[in-house]
PDB file of N, CA and C in Angstrom:
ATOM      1  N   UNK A   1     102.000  91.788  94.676  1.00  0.00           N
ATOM      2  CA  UNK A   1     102.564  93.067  95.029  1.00  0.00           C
ATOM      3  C   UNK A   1     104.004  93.093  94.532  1.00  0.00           C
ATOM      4  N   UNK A   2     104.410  93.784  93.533  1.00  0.00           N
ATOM      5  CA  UNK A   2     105.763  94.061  93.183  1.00  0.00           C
ATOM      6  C   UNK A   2     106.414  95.386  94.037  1.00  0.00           C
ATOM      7  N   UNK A   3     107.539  95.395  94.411  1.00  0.00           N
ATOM      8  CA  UNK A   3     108.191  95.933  94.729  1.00  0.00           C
ATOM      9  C   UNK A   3     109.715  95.889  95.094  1.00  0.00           C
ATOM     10  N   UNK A   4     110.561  97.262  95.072  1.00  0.00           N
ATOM     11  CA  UNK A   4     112.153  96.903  94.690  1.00  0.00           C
ATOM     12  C   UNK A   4     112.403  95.764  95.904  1.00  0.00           C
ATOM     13  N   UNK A   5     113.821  96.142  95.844  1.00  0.00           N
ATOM     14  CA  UNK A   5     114.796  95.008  96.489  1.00  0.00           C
ATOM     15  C   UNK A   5     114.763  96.257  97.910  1.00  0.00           C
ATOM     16  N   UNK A   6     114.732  97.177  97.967  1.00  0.00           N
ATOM     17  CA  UNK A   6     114.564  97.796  99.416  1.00  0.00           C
ATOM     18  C   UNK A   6     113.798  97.309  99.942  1.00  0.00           C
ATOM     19  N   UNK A   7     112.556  96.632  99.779  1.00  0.00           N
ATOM     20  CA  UNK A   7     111.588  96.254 101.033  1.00  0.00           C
ATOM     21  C   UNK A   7     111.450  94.601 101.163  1.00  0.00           C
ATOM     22  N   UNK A   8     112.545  94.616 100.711  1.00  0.00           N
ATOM     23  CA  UNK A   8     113.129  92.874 101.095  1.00  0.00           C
ATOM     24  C   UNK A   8     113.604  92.927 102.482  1.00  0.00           C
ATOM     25  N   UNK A   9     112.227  92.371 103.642  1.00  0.00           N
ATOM     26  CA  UNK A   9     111.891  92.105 104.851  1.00  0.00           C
ATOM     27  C   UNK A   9     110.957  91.627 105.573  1.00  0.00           C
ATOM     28  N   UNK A  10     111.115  90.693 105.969  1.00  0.00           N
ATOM     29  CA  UNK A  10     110.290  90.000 106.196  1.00  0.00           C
ATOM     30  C   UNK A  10     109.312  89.770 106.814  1.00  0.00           C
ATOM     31  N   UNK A  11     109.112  90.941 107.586  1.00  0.00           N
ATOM     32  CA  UNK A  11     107.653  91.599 108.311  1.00  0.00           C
ATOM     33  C   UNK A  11     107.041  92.529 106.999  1.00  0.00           C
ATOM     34  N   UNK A  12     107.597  92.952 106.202  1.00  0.00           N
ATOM     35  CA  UNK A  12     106.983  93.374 104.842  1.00  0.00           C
ATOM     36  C   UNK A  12     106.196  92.509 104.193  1.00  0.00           C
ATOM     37  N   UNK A  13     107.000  91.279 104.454  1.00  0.00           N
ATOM     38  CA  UNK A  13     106.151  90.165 103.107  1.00  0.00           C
ATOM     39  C   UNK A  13     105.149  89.505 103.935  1.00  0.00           C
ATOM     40  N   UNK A  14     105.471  89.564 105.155  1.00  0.00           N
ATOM     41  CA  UNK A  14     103.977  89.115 105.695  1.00  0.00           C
ATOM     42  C   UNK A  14     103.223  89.845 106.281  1.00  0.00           C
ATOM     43  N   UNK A  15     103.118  91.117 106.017  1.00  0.00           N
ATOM     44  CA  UNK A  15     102.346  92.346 105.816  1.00  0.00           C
ATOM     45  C   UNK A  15     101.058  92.348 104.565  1.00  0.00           C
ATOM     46  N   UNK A  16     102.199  91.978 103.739  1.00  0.00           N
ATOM     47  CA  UNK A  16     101.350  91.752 101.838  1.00  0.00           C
ATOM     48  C   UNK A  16     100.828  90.494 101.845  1.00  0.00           C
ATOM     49  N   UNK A  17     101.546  89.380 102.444  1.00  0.00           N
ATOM     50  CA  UNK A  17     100.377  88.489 102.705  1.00  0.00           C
ATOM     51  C   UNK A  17      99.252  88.255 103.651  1.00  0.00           C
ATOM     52  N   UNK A  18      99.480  88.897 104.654  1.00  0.00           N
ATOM     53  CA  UNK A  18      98.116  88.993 105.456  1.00  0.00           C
ATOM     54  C   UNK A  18      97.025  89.375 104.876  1.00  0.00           C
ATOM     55  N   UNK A  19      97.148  90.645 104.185  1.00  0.00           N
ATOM     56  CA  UNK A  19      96.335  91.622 102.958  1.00  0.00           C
ATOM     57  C   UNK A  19      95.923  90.926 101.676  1.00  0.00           C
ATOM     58  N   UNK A  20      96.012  89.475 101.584  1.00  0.00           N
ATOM     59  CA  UNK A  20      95.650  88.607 100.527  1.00  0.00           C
ATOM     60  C   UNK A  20      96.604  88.224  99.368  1.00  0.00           C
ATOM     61  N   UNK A  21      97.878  89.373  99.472  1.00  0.00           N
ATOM     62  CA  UNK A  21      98.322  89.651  98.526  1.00  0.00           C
ATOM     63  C   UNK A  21      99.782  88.498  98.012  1.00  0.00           C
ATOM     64  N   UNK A  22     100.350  88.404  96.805  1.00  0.00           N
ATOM     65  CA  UNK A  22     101.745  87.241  97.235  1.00  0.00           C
ATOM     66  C   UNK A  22     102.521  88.799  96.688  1.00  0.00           C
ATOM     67  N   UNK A  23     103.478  88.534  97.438  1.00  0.00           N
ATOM     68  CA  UNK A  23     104.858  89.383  97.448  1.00  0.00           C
ATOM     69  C   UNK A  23     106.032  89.302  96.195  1.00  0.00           C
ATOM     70  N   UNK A  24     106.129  89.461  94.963  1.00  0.00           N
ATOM     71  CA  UNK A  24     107.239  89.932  94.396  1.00  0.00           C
ATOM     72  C   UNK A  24     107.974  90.616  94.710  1.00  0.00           C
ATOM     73  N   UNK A  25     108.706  90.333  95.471  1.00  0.00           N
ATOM     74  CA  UNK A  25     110.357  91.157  95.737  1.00  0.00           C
ATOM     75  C   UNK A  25     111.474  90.563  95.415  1.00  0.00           C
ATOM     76  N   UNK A  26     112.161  91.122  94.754  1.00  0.00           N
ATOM     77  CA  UNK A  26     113.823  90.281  94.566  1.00  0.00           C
ATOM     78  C   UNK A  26     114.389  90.534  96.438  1.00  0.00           C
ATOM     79  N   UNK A  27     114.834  88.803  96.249  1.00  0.00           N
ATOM     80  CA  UNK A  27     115.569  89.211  97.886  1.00  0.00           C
ATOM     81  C   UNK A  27     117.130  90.171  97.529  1.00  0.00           C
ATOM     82  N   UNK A  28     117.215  90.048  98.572  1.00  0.00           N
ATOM     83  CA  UNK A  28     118.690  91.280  98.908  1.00  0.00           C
ATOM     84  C   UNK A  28     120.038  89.804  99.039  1.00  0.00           C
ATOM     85  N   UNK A  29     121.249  90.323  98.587  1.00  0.00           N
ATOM     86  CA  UNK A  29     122.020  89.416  98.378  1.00  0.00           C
ATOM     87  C   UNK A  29     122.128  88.307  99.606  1.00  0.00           C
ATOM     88  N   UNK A  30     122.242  89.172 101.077  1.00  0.00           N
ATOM     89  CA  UNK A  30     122.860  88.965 101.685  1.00  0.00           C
ATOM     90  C   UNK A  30     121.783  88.266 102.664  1.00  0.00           C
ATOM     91  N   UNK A  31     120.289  87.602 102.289  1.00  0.00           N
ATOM     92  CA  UNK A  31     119.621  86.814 102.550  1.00  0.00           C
ATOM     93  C   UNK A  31     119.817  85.484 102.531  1.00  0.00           C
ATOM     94  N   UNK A  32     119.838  84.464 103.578  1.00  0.00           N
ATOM     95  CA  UNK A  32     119.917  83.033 103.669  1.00  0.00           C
ATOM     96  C   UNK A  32     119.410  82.575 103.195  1.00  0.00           C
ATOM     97  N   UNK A  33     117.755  82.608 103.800  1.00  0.00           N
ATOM     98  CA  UNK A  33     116.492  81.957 102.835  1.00  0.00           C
ATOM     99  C   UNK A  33     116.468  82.589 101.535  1.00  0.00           C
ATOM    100  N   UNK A  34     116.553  82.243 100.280  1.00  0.00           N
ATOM    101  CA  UNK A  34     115.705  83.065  99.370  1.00  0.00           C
ATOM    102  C   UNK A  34     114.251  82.654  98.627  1.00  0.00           C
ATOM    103  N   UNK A  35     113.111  83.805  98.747  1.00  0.00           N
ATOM    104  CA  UNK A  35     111.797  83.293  98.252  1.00  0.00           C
ATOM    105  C   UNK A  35     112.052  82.927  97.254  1.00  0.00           C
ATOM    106  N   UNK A  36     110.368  82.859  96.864  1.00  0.00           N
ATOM    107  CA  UNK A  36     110.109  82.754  95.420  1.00  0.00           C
ATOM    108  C   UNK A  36     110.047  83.943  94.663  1.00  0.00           C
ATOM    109  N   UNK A  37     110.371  84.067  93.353  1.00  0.00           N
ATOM    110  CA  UNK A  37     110.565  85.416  92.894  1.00  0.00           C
ATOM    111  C   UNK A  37     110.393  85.496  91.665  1.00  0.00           C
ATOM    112  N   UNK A  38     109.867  86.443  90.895  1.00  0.00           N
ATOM    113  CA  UNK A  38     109.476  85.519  89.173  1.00  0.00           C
ATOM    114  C   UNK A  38     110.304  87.033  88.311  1.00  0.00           C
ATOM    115  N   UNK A  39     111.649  86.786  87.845  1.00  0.00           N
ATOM    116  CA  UNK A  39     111.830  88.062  86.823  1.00  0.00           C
ATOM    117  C   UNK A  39     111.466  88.289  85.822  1.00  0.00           C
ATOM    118  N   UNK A  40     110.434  87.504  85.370  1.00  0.00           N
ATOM    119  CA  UNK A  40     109.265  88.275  83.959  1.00  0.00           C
ATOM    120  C   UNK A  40     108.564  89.570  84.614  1.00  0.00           C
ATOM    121  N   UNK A  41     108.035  89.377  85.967  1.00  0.00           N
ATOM    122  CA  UNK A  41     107.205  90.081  86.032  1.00  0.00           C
ATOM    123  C   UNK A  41     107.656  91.498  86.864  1.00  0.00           C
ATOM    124  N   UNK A  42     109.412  91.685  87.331  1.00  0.00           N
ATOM    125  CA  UNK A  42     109.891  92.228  87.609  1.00  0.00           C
ATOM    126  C   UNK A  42     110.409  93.584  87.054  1.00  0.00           C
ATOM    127  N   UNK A  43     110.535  92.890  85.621  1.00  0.00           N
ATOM    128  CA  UNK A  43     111.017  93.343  84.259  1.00  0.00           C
ATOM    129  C   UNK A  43     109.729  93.917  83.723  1.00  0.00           C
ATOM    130  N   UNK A  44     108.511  93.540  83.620  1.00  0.00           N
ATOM    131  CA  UNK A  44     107.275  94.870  83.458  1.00  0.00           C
ATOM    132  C   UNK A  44     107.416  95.937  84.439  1.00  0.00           C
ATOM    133  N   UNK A  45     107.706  95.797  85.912  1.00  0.00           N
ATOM    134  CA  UNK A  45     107.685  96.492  86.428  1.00  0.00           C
ATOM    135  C   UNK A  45     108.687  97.883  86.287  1.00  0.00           C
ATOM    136  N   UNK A  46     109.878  97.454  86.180  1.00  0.00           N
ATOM    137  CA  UNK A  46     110.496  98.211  85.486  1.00  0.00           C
ATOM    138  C   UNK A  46     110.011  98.894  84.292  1.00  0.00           C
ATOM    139  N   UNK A  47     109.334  98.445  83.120  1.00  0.00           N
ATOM    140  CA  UNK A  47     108.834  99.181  82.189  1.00  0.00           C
ATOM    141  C   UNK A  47     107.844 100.212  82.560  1.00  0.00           C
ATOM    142  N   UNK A  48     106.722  99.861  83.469  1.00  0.00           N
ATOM    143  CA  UNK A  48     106.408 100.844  83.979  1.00  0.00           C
ATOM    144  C   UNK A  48     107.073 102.080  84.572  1.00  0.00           C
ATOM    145  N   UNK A  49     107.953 101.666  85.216  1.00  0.00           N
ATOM    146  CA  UNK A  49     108.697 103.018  86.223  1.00  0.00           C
ATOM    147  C   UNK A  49     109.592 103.932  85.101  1.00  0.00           C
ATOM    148  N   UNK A  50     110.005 102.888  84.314  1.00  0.00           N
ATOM    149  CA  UNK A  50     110.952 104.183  83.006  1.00  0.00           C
ATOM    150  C   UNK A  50     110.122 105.014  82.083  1.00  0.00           C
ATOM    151  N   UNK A  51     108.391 104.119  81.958  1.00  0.00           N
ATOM    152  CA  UNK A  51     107.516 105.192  81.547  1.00  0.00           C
ATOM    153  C   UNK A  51     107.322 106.228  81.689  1.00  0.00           C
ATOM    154  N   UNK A  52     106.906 106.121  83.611  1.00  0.00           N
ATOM    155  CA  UNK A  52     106.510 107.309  83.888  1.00  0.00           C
ATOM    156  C   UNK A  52     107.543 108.579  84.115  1.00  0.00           C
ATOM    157  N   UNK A  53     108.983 107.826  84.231  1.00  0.00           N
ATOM    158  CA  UNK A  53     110.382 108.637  83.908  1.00  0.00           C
ATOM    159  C   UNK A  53     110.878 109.301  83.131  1.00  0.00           C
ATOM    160  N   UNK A  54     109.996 108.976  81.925  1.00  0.00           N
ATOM    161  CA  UNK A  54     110.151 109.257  80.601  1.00  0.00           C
ATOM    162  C   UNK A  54     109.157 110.426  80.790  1.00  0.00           C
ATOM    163  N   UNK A  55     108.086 110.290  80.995  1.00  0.00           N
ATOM    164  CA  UNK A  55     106.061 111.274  81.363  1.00  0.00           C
ATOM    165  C   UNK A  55     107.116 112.412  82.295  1.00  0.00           C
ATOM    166  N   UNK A  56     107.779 112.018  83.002  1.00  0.00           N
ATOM    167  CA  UNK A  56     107.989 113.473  83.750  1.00  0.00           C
ATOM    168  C   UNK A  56     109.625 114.239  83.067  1.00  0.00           C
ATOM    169  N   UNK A  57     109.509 113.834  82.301  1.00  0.00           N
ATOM    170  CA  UNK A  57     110.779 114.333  81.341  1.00  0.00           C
ATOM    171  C   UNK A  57     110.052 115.143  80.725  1.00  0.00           C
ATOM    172  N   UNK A  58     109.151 114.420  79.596  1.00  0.00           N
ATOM    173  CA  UNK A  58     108.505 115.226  78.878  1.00  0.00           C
ATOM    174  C   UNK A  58     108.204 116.128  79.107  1.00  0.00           C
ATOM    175  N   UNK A  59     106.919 116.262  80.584  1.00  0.00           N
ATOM    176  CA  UNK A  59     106.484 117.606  81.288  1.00  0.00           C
ATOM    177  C   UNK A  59     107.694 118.535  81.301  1.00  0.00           C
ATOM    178  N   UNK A  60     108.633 118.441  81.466  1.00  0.00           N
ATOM    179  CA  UNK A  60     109.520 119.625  81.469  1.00  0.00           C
ATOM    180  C   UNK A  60     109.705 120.252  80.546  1.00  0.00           C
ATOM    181  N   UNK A  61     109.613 119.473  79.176  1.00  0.00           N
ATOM    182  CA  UNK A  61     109.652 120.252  78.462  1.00  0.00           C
ATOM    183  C   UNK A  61     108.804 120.655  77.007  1.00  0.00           C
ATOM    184  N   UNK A  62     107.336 119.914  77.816  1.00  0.00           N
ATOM    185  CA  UNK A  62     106.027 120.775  77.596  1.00  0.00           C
ATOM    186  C   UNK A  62     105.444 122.074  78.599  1.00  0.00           C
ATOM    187  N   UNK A  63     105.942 121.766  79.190  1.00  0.00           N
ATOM    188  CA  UNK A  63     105.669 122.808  80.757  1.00  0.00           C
ATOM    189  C   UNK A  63     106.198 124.213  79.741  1.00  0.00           C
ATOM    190  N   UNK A  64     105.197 125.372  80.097  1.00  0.00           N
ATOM    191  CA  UNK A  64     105.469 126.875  79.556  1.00  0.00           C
ATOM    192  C   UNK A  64     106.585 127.293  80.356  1.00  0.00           C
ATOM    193  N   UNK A  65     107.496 128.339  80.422  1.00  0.00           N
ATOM    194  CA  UNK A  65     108.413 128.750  81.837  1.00  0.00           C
ATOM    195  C   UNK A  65     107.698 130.141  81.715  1.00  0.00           C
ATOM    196  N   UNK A  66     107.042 130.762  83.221  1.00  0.00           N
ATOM    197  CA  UNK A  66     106.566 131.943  83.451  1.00  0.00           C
ATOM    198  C   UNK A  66     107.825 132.638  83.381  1.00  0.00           C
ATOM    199  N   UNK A  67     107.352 134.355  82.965  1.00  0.00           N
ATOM    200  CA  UNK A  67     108.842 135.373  83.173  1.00  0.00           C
ATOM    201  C   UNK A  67     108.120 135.797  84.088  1.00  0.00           C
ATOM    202  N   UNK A  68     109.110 136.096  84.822  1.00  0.00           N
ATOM    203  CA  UNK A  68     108.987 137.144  85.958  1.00  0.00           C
ATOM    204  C   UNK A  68     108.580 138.535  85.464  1.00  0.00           C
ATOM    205  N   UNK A  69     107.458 139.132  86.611  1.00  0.00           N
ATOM    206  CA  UNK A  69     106.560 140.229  86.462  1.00  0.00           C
ATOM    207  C   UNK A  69     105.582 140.164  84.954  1.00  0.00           C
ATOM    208  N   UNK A  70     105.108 138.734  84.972  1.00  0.00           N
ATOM    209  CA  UNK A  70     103.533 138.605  84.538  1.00  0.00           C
ATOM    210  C   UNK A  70     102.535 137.927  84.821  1.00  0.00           C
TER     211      UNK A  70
END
């Protein structure tokens, strides 16, 4: 399960592991313990999210603009 540095907590991560799952999260600075954490796979994640950042850019300006009164 990837996800940002906001849900760096620790009833979160053993939420995702109860659910089978292992937890990618970057911890938050100001954490004692810090997990395990892998930034290869952090860094796809990011590629994904600027994709679809990019997909809803576009729509704007593939999107038609209706005029008013048709």
């Amino acid at each position: 399960m990837l996800a940002d540095k906001a849900y760096d907590a620790d009833r979160i991560r053993e939420l995702i592991q109860d659910q089978g799952a292992t937890p990618n999260i970057p911890p938050k600075s100001n954490r004692r313990w810090k997990p395990c954490f892998s930034k290869r796979l952090y860094r796809e994640r990011n590629l994904i999210e600027r994709f679809f950042s990019k997909l809803k850019h576009f729509r704007r300006v593939a999107t038609p603009i209706r005029q008013a009164g048709r």
